[in-house]
C-alpha atoms as a PDB file:
ATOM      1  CA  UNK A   1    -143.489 -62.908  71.110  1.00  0.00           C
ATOM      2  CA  UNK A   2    -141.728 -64.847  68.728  1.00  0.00           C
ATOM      3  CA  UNK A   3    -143.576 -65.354  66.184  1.00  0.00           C
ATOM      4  CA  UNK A   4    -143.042 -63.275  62.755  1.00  0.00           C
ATOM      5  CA  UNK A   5    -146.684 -61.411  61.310  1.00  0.00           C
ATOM      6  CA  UNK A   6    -146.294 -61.685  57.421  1.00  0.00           C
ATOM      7  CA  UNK A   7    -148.723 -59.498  55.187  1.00  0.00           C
ATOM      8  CA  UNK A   8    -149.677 -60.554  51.681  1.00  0.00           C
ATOM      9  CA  UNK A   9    -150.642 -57.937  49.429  1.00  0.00           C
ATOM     10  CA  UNK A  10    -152.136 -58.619  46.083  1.00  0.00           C
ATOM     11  CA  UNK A  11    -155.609 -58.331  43.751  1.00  0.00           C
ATOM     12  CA  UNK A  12    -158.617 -60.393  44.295  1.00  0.00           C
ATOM     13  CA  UNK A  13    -158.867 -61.166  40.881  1.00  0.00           C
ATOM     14  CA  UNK A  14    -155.282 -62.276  39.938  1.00  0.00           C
ATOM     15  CA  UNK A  15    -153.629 -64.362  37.043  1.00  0.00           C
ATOM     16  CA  UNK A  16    -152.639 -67.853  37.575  1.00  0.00           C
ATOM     17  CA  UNK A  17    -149.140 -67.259  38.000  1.00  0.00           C
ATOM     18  CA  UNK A  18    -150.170 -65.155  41.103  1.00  0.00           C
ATOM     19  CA  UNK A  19    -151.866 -67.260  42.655  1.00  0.00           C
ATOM     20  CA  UNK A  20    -149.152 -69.860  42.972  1.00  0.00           C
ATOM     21  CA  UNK A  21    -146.652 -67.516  43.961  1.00  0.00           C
ATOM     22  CA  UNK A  22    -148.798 -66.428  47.066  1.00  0.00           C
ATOM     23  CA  UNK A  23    -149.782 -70.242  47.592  1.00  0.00           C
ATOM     24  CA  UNK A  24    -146.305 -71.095  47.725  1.00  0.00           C
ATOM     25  CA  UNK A  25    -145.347 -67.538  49.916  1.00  0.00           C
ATOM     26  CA  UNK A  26    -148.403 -68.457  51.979  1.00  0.00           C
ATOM     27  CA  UNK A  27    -146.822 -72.759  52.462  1.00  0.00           C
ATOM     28  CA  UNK A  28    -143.002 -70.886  53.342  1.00  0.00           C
ATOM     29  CA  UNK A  29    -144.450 -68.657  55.991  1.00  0.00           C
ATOM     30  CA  UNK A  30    -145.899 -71.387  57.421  1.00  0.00           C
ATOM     31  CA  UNK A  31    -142.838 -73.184  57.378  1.00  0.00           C
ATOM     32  CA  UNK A  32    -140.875 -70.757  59.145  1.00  0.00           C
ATOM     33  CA  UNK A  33    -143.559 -70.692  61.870  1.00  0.00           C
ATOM     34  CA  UNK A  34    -144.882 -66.830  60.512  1.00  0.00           C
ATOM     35  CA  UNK A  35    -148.969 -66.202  60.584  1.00  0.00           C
ATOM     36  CA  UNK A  36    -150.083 -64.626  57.205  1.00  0.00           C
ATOM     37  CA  UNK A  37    -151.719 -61.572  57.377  1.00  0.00           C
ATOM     38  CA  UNK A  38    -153.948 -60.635  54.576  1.00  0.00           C
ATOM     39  CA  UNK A  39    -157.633 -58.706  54.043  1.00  0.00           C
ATOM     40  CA  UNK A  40    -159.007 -62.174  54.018  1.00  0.00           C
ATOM     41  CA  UNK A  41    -160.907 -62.036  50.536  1.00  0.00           C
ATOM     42  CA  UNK A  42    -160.458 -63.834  47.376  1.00  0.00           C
ATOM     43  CA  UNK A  43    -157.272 -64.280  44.890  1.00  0.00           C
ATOM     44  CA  UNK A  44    -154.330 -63.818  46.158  1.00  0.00           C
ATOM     45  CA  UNK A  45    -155.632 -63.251  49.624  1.00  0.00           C
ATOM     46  CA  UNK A  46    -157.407 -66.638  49.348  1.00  0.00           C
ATOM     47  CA  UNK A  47    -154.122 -68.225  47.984  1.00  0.00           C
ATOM     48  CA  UNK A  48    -151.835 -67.042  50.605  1.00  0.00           C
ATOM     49  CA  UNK A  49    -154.553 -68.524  53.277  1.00  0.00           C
ATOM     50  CA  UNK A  50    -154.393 -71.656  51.085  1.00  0.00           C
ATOM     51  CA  UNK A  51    -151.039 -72.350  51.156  1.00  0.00           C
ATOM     52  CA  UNK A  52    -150.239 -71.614  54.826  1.00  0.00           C
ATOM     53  CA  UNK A  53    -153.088 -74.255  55.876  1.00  0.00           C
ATOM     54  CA  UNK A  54    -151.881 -76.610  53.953  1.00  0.00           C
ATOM     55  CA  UNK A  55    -148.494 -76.318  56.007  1.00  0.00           C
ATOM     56  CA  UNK A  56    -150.322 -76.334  59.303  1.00  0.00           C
ATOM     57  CA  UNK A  57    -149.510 -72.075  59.638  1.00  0.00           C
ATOM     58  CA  UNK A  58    -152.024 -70.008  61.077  1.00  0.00           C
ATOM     59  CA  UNK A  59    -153.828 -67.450  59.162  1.00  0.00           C
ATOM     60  CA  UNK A  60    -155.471 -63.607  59.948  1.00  0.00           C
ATOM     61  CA  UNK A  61    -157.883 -61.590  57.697  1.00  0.00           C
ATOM     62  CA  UNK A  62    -158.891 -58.071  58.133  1.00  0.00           C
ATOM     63  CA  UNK A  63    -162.051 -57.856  56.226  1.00  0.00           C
ATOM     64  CA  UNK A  64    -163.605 -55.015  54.586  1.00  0.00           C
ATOM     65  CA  UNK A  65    -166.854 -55.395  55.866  1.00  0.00           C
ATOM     66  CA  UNK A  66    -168.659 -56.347  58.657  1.00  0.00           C
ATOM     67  CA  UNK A  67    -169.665 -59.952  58.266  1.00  0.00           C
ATOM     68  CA  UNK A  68    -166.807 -62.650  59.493  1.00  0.00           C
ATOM     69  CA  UNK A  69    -168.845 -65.226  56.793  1.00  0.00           C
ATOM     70  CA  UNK A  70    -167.006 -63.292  53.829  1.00  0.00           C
ATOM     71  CA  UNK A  71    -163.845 -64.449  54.861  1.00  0.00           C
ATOM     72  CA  UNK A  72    -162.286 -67.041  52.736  1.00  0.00           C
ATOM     73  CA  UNK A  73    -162.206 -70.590  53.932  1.00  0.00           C
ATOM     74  CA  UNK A  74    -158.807 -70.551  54.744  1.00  0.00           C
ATOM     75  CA  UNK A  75    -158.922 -67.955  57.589  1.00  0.00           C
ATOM     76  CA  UNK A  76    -158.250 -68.953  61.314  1.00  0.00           C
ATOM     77  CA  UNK A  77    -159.142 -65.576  62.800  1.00  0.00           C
ATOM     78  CA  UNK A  78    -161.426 -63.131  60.720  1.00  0.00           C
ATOM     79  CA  UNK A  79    -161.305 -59.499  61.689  1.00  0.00           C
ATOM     80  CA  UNK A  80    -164.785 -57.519  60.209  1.00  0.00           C
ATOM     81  CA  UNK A  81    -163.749 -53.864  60.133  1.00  0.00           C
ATOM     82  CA  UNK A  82    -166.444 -52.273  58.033  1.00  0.00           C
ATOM     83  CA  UNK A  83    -164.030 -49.749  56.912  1.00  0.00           C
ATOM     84  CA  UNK A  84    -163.746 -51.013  53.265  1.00  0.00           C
ATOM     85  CA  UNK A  85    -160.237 -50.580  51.359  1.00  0.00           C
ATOM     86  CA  UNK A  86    -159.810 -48.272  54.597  1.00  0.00           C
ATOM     87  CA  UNK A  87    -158.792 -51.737  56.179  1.00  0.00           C
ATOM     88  CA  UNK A  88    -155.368 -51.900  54.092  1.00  0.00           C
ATOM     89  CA  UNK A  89    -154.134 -49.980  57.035  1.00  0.00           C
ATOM     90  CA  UNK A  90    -154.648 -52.162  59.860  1.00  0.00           C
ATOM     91  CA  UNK A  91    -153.525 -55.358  57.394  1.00  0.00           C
ATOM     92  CA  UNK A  92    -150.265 -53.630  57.421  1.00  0.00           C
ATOM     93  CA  UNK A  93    -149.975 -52.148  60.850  1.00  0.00           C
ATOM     94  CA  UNK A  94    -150.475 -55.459  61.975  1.00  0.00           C
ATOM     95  CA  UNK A  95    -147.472 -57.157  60.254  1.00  0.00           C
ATOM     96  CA  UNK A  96    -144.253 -56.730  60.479  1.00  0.00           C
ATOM     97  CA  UNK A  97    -143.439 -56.926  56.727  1.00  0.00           C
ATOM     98  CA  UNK A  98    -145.665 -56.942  53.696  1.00  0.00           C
ATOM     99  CA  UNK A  99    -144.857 -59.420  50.571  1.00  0.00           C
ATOM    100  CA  UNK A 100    -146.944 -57.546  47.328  1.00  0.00           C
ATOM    101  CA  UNK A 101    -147.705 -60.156  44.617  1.00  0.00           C
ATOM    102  CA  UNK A 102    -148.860 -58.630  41.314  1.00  0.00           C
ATOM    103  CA  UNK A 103    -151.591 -56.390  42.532  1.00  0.00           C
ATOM    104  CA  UNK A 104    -153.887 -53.421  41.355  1.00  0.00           C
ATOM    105  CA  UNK A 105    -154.460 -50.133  43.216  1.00  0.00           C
ATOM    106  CA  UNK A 106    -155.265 -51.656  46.965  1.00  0.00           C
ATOM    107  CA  UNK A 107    -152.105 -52.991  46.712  1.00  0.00           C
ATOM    108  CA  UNK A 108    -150.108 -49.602  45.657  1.00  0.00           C
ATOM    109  CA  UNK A 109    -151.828 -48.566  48.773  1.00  0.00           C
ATOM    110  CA  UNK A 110    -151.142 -51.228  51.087  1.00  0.00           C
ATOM    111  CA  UNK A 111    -147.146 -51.035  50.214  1.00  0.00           C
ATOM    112  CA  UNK A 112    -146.841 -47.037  50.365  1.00  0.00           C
ATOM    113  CA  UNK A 113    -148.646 -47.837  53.628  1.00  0.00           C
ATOM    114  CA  UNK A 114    -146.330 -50.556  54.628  1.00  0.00           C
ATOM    115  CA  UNK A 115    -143.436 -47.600  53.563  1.00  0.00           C
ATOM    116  CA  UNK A 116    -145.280 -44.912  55.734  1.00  0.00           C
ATOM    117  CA  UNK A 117    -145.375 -47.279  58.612  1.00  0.00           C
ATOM    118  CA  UNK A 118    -141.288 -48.456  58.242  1.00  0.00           C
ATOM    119  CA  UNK A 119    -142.259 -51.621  57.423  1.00  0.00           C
ATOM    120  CA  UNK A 120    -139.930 -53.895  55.139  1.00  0.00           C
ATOM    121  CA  UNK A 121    -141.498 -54.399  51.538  1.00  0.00           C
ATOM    122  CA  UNK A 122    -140.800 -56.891  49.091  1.00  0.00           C
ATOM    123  CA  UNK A 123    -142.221 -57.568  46.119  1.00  0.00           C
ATOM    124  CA  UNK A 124    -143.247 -60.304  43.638  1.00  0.00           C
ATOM    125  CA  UNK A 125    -143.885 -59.097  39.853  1.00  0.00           C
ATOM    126  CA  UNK A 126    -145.694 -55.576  41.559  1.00  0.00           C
ATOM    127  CA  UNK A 127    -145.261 -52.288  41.402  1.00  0.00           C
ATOM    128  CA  UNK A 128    -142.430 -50.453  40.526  1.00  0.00           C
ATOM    129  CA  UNK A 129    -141.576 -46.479  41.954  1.00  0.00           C
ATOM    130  CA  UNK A 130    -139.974 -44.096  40.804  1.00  0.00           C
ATOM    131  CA  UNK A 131    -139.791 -40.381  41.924  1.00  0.00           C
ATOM    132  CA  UNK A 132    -138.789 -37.703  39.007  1.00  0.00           C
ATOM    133  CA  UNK A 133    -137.712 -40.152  36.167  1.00  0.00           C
ATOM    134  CA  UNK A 134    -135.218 -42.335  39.255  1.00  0.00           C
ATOM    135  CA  UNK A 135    -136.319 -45.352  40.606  1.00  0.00           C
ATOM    136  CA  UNK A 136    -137.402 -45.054  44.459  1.00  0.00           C
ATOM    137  CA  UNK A 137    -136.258 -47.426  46.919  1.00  0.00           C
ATOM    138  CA  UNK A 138    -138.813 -48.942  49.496  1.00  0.00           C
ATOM    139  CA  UNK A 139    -139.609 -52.384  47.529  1.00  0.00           C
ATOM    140  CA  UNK A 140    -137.112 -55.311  47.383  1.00  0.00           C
ATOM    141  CA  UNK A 141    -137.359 -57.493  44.432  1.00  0.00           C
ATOM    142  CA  UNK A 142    -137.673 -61.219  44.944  1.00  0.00           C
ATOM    143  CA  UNK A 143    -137.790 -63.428  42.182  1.00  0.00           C
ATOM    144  CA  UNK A 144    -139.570 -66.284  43.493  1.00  0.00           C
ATOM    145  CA  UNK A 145    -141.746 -66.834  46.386  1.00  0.00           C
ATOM    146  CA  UNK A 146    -138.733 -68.612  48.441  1.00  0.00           C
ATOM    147  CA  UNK A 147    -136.520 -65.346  47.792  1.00  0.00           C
ATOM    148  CA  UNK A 148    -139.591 -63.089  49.181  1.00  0.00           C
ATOM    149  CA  UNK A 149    -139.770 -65.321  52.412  1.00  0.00           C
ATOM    150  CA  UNK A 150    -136.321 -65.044  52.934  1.00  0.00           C
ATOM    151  CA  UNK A 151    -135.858 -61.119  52.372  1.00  0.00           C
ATOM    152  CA  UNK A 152    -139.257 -60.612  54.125  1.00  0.00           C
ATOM    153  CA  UNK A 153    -138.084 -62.254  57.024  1.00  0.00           C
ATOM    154  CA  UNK A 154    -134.642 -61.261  57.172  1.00  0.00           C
ATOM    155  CA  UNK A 155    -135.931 -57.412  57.404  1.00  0.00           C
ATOM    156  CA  UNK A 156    -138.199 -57.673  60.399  1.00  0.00           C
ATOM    157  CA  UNK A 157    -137.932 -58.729  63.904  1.00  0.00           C
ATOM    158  CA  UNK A 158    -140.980 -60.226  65.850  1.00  0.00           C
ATOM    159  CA  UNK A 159    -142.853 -58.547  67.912  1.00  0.00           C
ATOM    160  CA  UNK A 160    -142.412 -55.249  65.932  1.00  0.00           C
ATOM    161  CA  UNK A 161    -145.016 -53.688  64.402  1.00  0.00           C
END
């Protein structure tokens, strides 16, 4: 496989500025020819979707639940797990890099998972680590939603993951 698996990580309820980051991460994956990976909700989930359909890209969302309607319009393929927030793991064990846009506590968890798993991280206005007063490595920083595509992809091989 060719093809590069892009997560996008980020709160369901997001500000504005958010949500056109992930639009415009969601358009550049598509782009490059990457599927977006999210949990296939609302915010920046939604966004992502948004902005790689409206570049032709394909789209994947691991929901929480179990019904494929709550997926967001923008979805191609809707996974219904049923295992709630549980489902952050298989959003990131099924990418090959994770891009985290602002995000809440979901997201903390999807990137430490990303971590966990070896998986390239880079971040848009998210978290920051640190471990006993230093800062930890594990996230890149991108500054705009071009820079995250690039370091995203520039970290991961397809077909990994």
């Amino acid at each position: 496989m060719d093809r590069h698996y892009v997560a996008v990580a980020g709160s369901g309820v997001a500000p504005r500025e958010d949500l056109e980051a992930a639009e415009a991460v969601g358009r550049l994956l598509a782009e490059r020819g990457a599927v977006v990976v999210c949990g296939g909700l609302s915010g920046v989930m939604e966004a992502a979707c948004r902005g790689a359909k409206s570049a032709g890209g394909a789209t994947l969302g691991i929901l929480p639940g179990l019904d494929r309607a709550e997926a967001n319009p923008f979805v191609d393929t809707a996974v219904p797990t049923g295992l709630g927030e549980a489902r952050n793991a298989l959003v990131v064990r099924a990418a090959d890099a994770l891009i985290a846009i602002g995000g809440e506590w979901g997201t903390l968890s999807e990137i430490a998972l990303a971590r966990r798993a070896a998986k390239p991280v880079v971040g848009i206005g998210t978290w920051e680590l640190s471990r006993r007063g230093a800062p930890a490595e594990g996230i890149a920083a991108a500054s705009d939603p071009a820079e995250a595509v690039d370091l995203a992809l520039a970290r991961t091989s397809a077909g990994s993951g």
